[in-house]
N, C-alpha and C. Protein backbone atom coordinates (compact mmCIF):
# COMPACT_ATOMS: atom_id res chain seq x y z
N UNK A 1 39.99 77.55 -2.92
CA UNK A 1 39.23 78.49 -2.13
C UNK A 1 38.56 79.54 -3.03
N UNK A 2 39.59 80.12 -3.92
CA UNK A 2 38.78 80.96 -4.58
C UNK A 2 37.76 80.75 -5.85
N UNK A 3 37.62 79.40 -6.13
CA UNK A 3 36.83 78.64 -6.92
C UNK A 3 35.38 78.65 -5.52
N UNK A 4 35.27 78.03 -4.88
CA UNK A 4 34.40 78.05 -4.20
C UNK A 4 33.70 79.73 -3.67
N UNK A 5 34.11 80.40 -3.65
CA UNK A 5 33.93 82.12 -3.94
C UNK A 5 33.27 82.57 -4.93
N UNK A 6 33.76 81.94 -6.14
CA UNK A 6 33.07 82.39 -7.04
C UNK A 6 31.85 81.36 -7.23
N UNK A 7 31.91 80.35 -6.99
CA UNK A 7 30.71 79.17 -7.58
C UNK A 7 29.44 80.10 -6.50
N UNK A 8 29.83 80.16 -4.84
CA UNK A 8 28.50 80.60 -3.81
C UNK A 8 28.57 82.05 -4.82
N UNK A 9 29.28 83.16 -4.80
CA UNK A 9 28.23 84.08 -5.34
C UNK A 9 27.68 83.89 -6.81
N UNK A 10 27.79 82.95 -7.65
CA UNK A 10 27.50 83.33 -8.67
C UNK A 10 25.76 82.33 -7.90
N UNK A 11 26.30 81.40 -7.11
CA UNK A 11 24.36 80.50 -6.95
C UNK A 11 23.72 81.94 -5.96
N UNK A 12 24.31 82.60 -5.56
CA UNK A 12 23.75 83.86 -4.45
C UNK A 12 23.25 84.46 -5.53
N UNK A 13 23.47 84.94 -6.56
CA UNK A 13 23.61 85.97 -7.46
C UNK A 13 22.11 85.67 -8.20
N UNK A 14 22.13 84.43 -8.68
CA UNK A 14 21.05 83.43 -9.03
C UNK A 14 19.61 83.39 -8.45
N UNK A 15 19.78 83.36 -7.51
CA UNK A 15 18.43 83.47 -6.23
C UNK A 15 17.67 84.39 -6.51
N UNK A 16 17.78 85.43 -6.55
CA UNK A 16 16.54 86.74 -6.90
C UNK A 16 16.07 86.93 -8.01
N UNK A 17 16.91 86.00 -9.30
CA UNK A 17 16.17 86.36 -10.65
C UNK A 17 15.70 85.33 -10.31
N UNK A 18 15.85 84.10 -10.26
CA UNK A 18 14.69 83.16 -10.11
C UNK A 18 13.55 83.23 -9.04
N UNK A 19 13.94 83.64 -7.77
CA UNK A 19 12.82 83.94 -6.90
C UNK A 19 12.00 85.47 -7.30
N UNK A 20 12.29 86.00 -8.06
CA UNK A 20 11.54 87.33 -8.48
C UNK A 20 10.49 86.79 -9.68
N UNK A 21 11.33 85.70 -10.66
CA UNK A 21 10.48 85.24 -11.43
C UNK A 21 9.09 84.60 -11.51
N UNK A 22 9.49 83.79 -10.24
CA UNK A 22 8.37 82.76 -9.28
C UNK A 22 7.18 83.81 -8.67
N UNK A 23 7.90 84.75 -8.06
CA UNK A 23 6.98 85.51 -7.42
C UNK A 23 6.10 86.38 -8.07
N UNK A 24 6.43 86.30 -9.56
CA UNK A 24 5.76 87.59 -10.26
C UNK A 24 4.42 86.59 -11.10
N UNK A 25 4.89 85.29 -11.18
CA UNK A 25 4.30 84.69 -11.79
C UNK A 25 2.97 83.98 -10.60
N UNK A 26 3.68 83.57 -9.77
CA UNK A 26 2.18 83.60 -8.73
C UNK A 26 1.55 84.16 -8.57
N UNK A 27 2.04 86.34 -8.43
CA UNK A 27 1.03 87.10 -8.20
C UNK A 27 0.15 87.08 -9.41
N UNK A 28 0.36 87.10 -10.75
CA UNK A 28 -0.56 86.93 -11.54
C UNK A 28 -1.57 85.83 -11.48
N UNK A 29 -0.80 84.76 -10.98
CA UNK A 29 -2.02 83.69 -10.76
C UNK A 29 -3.10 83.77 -9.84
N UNK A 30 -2.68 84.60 -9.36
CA UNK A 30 -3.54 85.20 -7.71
C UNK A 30 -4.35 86.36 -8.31
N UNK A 31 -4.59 86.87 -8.87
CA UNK A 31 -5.13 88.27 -9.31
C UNK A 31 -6.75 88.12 -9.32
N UNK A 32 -6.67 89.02 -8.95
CA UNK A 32 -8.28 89.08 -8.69
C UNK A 32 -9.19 90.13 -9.21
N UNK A 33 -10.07 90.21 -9.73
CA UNK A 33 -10.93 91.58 -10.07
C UNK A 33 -12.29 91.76 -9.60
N UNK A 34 -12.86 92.67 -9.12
CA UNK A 34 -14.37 93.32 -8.70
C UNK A 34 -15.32 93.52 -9.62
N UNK A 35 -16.27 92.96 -10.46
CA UNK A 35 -17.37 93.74 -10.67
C UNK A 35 -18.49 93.64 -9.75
N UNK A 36 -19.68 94.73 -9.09
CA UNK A 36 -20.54 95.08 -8.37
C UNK A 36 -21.84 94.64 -9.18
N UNK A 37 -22.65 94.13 -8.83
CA UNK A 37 -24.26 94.21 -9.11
C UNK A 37 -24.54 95.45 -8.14
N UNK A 38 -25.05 96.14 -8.95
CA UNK A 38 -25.87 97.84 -8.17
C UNK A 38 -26.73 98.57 -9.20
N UNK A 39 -27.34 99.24 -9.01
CA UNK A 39 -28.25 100.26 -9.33
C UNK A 39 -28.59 99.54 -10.74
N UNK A 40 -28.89 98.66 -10.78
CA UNK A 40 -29.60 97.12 -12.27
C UNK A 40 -28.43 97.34 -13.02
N UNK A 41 -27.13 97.39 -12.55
CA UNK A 41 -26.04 97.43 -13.73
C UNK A 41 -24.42 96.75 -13.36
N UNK A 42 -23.95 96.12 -14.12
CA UNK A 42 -22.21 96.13 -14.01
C UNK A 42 -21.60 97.01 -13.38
N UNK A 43 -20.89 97.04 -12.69
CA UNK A 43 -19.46 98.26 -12.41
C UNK A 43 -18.30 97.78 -12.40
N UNK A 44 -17.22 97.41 -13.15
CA UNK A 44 -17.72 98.03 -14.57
C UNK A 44 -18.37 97.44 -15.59
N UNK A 45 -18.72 97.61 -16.42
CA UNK A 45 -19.32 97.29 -17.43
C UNK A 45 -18.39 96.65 -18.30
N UNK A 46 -16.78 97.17 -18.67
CA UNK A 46 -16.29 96.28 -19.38
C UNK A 46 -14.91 96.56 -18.04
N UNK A 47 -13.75 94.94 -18.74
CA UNK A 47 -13.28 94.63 -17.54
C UNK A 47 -11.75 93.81 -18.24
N UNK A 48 -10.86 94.32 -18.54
CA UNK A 48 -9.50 93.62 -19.44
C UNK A 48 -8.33 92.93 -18.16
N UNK A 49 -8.49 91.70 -18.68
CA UNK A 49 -7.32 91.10 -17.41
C UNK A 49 -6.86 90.10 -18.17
N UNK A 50 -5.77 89.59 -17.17
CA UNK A 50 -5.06 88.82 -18.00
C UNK A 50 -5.54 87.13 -17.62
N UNK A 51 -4.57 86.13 -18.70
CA UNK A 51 -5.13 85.12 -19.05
C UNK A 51 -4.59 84.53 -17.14
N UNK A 52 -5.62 83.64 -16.74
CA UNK A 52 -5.42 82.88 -15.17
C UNK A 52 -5.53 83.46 -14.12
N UNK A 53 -6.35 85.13 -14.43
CA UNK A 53 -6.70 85.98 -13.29
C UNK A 53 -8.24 85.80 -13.47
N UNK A 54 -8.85 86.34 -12.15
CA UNK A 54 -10.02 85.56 -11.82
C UNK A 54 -10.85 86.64 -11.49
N UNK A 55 -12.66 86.66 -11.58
CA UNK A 55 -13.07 87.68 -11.71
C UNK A 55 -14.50 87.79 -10.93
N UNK A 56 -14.56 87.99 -9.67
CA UNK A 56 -15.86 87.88 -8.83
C UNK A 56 -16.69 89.35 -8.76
N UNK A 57 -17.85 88.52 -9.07
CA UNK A 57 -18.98 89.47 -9.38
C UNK A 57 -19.51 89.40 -7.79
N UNK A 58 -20.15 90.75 -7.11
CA UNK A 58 -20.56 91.03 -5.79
C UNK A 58 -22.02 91.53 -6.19
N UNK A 59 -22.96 90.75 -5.57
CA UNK A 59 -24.36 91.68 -5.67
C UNK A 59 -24.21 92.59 -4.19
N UNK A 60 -25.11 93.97 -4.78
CA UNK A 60 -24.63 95.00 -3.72
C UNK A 60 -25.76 96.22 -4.05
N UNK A 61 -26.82 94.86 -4.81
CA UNK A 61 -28.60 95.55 -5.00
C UNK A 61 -29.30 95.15 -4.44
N UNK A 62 -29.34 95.65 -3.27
CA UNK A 62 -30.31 94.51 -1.60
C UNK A 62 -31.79 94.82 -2.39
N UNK A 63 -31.82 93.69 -2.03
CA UNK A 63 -33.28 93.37 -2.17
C UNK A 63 -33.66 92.81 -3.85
N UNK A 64 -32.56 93.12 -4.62
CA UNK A 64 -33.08 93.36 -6.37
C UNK A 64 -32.10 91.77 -6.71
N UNK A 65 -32.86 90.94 -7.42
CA UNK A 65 -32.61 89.43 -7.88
C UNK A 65 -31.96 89.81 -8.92
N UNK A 66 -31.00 89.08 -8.89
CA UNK A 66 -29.66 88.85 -10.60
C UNK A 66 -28.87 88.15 -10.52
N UNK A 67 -29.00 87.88 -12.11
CA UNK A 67 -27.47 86.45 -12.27
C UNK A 67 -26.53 86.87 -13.23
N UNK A 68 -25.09 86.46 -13.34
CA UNK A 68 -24.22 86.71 -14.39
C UNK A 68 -24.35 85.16 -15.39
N UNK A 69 -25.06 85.50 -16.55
CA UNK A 69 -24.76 84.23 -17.55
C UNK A 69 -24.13 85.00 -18.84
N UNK A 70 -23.59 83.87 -19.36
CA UNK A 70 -22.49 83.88 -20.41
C UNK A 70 -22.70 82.48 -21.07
N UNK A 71 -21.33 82.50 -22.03
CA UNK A 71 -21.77 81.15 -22.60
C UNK A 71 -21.02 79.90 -21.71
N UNK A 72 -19.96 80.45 -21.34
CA UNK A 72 -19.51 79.67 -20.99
C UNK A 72 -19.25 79.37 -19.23
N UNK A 73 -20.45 79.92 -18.43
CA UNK A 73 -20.49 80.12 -17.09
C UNK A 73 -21.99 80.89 -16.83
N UNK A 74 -22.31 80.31 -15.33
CA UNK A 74 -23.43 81.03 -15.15
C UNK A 74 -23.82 80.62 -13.83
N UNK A 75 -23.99 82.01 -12.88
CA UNK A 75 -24.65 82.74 -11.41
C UNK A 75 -25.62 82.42 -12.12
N UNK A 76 -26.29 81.34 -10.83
CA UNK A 76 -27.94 81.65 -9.95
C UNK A 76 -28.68 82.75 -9.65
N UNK A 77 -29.57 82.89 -10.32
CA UNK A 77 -30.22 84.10 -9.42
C UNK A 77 -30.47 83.96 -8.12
N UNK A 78 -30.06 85.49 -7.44
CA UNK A 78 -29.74 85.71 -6.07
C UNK A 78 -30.19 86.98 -5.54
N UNK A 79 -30.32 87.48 -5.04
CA UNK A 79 -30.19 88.72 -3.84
C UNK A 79 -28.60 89.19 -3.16
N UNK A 80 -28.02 88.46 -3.14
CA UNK A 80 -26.98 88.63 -2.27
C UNK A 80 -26.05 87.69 -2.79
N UNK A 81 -24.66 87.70 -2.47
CA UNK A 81 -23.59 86.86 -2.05
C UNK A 81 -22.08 87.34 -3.48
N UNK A 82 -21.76 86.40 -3.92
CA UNK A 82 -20.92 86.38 -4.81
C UNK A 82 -20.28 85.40 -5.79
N UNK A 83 -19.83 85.50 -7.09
CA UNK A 83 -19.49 84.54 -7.86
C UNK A 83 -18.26 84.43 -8.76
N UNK A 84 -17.38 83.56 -8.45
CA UNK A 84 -15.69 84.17 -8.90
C UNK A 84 -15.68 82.50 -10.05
N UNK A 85 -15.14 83.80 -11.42
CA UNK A 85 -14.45 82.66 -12.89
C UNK A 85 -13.56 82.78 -12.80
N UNK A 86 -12.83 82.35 -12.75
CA UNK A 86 -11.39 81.96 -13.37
C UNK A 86 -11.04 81.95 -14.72
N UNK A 87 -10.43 83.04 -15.69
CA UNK A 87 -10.17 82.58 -17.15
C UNK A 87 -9.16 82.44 -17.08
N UNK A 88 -8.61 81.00 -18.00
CA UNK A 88 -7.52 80.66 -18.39
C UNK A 88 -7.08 80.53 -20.07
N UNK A 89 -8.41 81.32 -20.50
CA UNK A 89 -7.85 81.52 -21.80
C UNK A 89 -8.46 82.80 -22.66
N UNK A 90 -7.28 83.06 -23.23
CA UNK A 90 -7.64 84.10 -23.92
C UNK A 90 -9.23 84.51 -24.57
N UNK A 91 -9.52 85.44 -25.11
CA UNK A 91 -10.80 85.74 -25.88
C UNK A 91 -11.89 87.04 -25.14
N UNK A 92 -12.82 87.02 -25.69
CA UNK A 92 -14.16 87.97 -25.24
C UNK A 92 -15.01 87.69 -24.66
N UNK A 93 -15.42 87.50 -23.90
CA UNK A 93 -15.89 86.79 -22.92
C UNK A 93 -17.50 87.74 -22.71
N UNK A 94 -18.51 88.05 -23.13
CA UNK A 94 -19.81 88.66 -23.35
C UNK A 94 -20.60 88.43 -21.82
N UNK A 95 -21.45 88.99 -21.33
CA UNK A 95 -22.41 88.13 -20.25
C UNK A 95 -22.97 89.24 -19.80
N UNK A 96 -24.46 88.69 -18.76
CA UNK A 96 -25.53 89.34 -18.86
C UNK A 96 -26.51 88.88 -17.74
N UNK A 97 -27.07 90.23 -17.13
CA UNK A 97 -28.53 89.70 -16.30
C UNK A 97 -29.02 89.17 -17.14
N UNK A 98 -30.29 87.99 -17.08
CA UNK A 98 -31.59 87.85 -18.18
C UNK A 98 -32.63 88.20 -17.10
N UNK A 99 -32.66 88.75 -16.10
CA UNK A 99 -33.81 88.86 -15.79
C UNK A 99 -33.75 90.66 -16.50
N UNK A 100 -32.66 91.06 -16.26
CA UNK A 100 -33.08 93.23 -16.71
C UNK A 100 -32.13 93.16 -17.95
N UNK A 101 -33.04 93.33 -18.87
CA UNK A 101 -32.74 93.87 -19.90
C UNK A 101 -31.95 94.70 -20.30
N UNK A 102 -30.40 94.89 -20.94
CA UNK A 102 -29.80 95.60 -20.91
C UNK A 102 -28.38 95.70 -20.07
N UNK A 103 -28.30 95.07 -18.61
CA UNK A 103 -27.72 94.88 -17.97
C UNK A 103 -26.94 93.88 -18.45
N UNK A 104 -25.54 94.02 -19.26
CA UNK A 104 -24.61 93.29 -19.51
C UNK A 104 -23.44 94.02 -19.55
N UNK A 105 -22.48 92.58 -19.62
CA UNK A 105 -20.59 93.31 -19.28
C UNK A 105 -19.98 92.40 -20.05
N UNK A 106 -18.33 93.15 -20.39
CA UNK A 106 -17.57 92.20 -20.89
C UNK A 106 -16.50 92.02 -20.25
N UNK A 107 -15.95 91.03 -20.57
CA UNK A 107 -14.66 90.64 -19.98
C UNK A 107 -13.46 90.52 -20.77
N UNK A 108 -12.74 91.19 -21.21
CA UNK A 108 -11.79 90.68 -21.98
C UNK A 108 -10.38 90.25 -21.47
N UNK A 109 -10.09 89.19 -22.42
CA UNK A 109 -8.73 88.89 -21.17
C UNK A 109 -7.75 88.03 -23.06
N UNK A 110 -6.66 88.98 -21.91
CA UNK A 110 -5.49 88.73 -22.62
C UNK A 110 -4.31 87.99 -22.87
């Protein structure tokens, strides 16, 4: 009896470091970040997240056409809507309207 006492609390005991582990590790996989198209610019302009969090750009310049290109990804020019990357790996990640000059952001992810 008292073998079986100790075996359930030690698997009870067990449960929350592993289910805390799981859970911390999904929310990172879930993570999400905002940059805005507005007034011909990024918000923000630069942007640090981690590696398998994901990063949607919102145009929110009615009426004013822009795309996010980079090297390794690239928004349509648009008016409206939105466009979500996913990085899964480390590095610097550079990108840019080409239609307005100047209008670029970074991404860095860790």
């Amino acid at each position: 009896m008292f073998a079986r006492v100790v075996l359930a609390f030690t698997a009870a005991a067990a449960i929350p470091v592993i289910g805390h582990s799981a859970a911390g590790q999904a929310a990172r996989l879930a993570r999400s970040h905002v940059v805005t198209l507005r007034h011909i610019a990024f918000h923000p302009q630069t942007l640090t997240i981690h590696r398998n969090e994901s990063v949607t750009w919102v145009w929110e310049d009615p009426g004013i056409a822009h795309n996010v290109t980079a090297r390794n990804f690239h928004a349509a020019t648009r008016t409206h809507g939105s466009f979500t990357v996913r990085f899964t790996r480390t590095g610097v990640f550079n990108y840019r309207c080409t239609i307005h000059q100047g209008m670029a952001g970074t991404v860095f992810v860790k």
